[in-house]
Protein backbone atom coordinates (compact mmCIF):
# COMPACT_ATOMS: atom_id res chain seq x y z
CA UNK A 1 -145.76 39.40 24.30
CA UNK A 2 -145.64 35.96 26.24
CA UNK A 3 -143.89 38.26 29.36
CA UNK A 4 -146.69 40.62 28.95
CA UNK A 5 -149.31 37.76 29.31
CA UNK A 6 -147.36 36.42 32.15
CA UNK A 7 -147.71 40.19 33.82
CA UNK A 8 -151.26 40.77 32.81
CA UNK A 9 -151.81 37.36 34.65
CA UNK A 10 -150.45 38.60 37.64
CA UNK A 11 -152.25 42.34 36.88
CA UNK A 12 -155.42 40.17 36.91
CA UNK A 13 -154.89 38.06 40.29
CA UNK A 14 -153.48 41.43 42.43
CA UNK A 15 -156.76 42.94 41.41
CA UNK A 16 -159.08 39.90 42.17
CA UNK A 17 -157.26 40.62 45.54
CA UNK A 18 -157.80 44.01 45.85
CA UNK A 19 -161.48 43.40 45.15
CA UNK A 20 -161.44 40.37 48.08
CA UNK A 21 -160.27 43.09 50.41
CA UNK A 22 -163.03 45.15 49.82
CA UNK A 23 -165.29 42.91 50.12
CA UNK A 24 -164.27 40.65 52.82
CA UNK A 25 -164.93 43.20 55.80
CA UNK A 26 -168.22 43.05 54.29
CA UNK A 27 -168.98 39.97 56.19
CA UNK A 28 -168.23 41.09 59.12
CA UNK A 29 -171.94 43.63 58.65
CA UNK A 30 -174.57 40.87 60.00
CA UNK A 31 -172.23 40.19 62.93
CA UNK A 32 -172.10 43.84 64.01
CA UNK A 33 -176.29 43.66 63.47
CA UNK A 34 -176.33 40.49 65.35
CA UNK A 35 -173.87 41.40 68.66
CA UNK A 36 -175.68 45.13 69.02
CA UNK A 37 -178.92 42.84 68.95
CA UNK A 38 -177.30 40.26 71.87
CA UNK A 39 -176.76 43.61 73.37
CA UNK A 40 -179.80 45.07 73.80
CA UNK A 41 -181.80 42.15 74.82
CA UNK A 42 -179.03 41.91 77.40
CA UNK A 43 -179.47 45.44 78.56
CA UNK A 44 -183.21 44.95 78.29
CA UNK A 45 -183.03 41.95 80.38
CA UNK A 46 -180.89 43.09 82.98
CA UNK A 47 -183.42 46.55 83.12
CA UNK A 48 -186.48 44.32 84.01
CA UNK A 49 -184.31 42.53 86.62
CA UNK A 50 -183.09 45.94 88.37
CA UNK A 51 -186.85 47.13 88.12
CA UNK A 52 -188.18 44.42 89.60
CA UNK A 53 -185.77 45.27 92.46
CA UNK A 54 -186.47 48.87 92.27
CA UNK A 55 -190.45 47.84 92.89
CA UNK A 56 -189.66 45.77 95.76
CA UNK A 57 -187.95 48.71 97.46
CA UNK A 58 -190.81 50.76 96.32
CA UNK A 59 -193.25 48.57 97.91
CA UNK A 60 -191.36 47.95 100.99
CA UNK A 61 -191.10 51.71 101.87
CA UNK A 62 -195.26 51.69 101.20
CA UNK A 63 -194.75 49.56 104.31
CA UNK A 64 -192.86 51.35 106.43
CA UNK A 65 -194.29 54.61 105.84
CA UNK A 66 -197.85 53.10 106.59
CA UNK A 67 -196.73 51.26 109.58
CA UNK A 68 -195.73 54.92 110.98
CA UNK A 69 -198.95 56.36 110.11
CA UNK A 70 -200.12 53.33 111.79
CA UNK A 71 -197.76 53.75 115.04
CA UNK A 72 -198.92 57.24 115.10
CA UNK A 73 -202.21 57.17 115.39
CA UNK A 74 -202.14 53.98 117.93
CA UNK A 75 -200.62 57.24 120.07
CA UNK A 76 -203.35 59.40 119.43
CA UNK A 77 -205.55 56.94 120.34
CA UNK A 78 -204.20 57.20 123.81
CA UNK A 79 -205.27 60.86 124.29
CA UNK A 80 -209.04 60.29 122.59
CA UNK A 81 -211.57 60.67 124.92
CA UNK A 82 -215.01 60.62 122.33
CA UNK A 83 -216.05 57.84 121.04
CA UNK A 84 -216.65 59.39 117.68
CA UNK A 85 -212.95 60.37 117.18
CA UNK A 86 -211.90 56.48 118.70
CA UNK A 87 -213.47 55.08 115.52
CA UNK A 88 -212.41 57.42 113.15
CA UNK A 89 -208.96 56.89 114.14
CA UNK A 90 -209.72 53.13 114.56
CA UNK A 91 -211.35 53.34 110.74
CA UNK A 92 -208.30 55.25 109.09
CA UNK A 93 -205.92 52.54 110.71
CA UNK A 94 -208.05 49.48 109.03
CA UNK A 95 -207.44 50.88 105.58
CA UNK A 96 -203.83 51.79 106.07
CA UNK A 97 -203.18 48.33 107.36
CA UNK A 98 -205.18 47.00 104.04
CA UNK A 99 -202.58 49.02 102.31
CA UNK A 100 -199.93 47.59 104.15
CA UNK A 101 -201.12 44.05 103.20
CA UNK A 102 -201.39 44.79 99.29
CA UNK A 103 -197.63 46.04 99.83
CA UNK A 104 -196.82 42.96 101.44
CA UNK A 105 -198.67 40.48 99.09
CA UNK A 106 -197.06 42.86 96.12
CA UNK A 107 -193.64 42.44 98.36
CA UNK A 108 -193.98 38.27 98.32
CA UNK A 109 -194.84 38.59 94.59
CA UNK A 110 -192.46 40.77 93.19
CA UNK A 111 -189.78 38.26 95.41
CA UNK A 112 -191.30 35.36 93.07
CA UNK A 113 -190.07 37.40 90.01
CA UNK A 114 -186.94 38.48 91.34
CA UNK A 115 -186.00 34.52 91.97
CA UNK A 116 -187.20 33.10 88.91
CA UNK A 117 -185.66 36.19 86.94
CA UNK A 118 -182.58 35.97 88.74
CA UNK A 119 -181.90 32.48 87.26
CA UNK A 120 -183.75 33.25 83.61
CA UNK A 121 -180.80 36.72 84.12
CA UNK A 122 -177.76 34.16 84.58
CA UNK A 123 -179.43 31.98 81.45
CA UNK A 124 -179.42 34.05 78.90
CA UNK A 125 -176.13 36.04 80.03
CA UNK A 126 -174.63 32.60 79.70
CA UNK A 127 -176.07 32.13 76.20
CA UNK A 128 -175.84 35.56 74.37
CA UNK A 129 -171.73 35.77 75.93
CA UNK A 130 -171.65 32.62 74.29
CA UNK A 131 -172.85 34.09 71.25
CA UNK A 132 -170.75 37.03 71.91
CA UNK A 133 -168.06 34.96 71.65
CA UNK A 134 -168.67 32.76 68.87
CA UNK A 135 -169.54 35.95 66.84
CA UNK A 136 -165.68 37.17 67.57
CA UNK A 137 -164.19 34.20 66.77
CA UNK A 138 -166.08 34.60 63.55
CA UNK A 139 -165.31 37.99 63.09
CA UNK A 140 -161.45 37.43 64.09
CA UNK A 141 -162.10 33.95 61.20
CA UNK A 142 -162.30 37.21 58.35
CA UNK A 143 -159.95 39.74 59.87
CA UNK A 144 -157.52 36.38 59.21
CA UNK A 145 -158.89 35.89 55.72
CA UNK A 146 -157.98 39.89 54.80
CA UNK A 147 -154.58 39.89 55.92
CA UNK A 148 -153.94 36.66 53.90
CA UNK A 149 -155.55 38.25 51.27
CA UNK A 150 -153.58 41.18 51.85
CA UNK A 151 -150.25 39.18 52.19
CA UNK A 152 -151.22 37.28 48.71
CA UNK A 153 -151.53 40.49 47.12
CA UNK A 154 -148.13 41.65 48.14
CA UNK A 155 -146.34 38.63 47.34
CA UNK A 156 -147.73 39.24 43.76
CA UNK A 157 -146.32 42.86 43.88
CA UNK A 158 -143.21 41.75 44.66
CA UNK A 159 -143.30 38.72 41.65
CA UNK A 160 -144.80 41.40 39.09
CA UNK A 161 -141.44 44.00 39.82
CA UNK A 162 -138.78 41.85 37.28
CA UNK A 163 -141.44 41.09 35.22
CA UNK A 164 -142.38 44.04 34.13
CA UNK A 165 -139.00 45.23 33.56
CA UNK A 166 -138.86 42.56 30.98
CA UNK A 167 -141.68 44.20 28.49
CA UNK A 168 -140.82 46.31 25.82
CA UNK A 169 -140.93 49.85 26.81
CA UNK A 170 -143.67 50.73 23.65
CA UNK A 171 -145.71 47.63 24.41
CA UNK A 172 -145.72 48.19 28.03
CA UNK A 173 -146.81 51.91 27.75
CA UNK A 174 -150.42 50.38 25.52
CA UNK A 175 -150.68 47.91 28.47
CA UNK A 176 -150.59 50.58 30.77
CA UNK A 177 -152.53 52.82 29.17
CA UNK A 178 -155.38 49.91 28.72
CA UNK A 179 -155.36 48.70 31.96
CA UNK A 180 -156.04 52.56 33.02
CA UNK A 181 -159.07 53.34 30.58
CA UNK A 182 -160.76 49.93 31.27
CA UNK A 183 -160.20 50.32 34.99
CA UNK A 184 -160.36 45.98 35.41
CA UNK A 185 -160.43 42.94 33.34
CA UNK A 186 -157.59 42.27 30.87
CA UNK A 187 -155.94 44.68 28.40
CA UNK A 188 -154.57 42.02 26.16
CA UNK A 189 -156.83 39.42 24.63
CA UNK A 190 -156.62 36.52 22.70
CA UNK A 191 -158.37 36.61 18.83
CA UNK A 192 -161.32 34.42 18.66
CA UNK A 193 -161.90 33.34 14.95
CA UNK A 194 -162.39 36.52 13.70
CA UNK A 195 -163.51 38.41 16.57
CA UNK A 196 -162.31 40.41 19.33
CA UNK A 197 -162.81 38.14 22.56
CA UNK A 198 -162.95 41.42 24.59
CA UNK A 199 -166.05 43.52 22.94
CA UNK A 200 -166.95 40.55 20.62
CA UNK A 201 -166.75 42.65 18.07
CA UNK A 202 -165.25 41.50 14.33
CA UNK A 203 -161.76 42.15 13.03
CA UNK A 204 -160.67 43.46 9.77
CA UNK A 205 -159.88 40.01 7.53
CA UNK A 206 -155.81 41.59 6.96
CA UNK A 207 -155.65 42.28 10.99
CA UNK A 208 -156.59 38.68 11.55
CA UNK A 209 -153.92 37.48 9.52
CA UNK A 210 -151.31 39.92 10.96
CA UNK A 211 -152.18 38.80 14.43
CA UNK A 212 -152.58 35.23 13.53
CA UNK A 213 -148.85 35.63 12.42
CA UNK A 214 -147.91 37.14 15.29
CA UNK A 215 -148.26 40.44 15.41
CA UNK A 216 -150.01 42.60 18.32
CA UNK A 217 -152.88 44.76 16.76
CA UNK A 218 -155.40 46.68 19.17
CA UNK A 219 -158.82 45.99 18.92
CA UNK A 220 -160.56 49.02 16.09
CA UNK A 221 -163.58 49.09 18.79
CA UNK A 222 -162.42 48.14 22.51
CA UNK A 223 -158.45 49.35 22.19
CA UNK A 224 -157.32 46.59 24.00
CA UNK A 225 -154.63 44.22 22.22
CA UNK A 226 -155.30 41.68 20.23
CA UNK A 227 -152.88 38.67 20.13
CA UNK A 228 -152.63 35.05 18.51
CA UNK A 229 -153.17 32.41 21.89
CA UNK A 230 -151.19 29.44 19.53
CA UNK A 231 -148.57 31.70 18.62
CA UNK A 232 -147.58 33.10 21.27
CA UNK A 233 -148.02 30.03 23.56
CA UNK A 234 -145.10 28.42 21.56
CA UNK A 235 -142.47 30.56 23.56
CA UNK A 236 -142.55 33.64 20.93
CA UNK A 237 -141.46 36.05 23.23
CA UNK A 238 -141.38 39.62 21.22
CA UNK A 239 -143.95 39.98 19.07
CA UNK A 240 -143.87 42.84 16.41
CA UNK A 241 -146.75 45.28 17.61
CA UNK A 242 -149.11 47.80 15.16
């Protein structure tokens, strides 16, 4: 029984890893939330910066275009002989040179932007690959903690092989059987007055005695196996089993 303990307390530690490599990756959740934030207000950033160049461009073939209608009708003024038609012309080229002096003021602004954005752009690139980068260090901090946990578990594996080979065939086949219908937590537990420490539940007065003697009952209520903790701690090593 004391090799069976000795198993069941690897048993216990292989599946407290198995449980650390499930969750562990967890972690790793608010980081992806966090760097396809950084991201996007990259990306947004980076869209107001190319439409603020976009407008410029915009604005600056407003000007070009108007200074052609402007060019063209400086010709026709050339050929106008009424007076009438002089100041029409003359009118229609005072409100496209208006036009073309919105354009320019919109021009001079949308340069303003484009400077200060330009070094608010380089900022916050600066900070969120910062981020970026302290997020992957992070993330590269758990993919380090799995693969320890994962080399932990294996070096357990490899401990529990001989060990197992050392429990009684018939014993060995309850454990089993245990561990498989409880699906985590021990299969062998230690008496507790007279209770089952497992399900809490009481034990026949004769089965206490029998186990507090040294034999290996299983619980009436839980099935797992009940065994004697100061018995079996003083190097008993097969115990008779009911």
């Amino acid at each position: 029984m004391k090799t069976l303990l000795e198993l069941q307390e690897l048993d216990l530690q292989i599946e407290a890893c198995k449980l650390r490599e499930l969750e562990i990756p967890k972690q790793k959740n608010k980081f992806d939330i966090q760097r396809k934030r950084l991201a996007s207000e990259l990306e947004e950033r980076e869209k107001g910066y190319r439409d603020l160049t976009l407008a410029q461009r915009a604005a600056e073939g407003e000007i070009e275009k108007h200074k052609g209608q402007v060019a063209k009708y400086e010709q026709q003024l050339l050929g106008v002989k009424k007076n009438e038609e002089y100041q029409a012309l003359l009118h229609e080229m005072d409100l496209i040179k208006k036009q073309i002096s919105i354009q320019e003021e919109r021009v001079i602004s949308i340069m303003v932007e484009l400077d200060d954005g330009k070094v608010s752009l380089a900022e916050n690139r600066k900070r969120i690959e910062s981020d970026m980068k302290s997020i992957a260090a992070q993330c590269a901090a758990i993919d380090e903690e799995l693969a320890e946990a994962v080399r932990q578990r294996g070096a357990l594996e490899t401990r529990r092989v001989p060990l197992a080979a050392q429990v009684e065939p018939a014993l060995m086949h309850r454990y089993k059987r245990i561990r498989a219908s409880k699906k985590t937590g021990p299969a062998a537990v230690p008496l507790r007055g007279d209770h089952c420490s497992g399900c809490n539940m009481a034990v026949p007065a004769q089965i206490v005695n029998e186990v507090l003697g040294g034999r290996v009952h299983g619980c009436n209520f839980c099935g797992r196996l009940l065994y004697c903790p100061e018995f079996h701690g003083t190097g008993a090593v097969n115990a008779p089993i009911a």
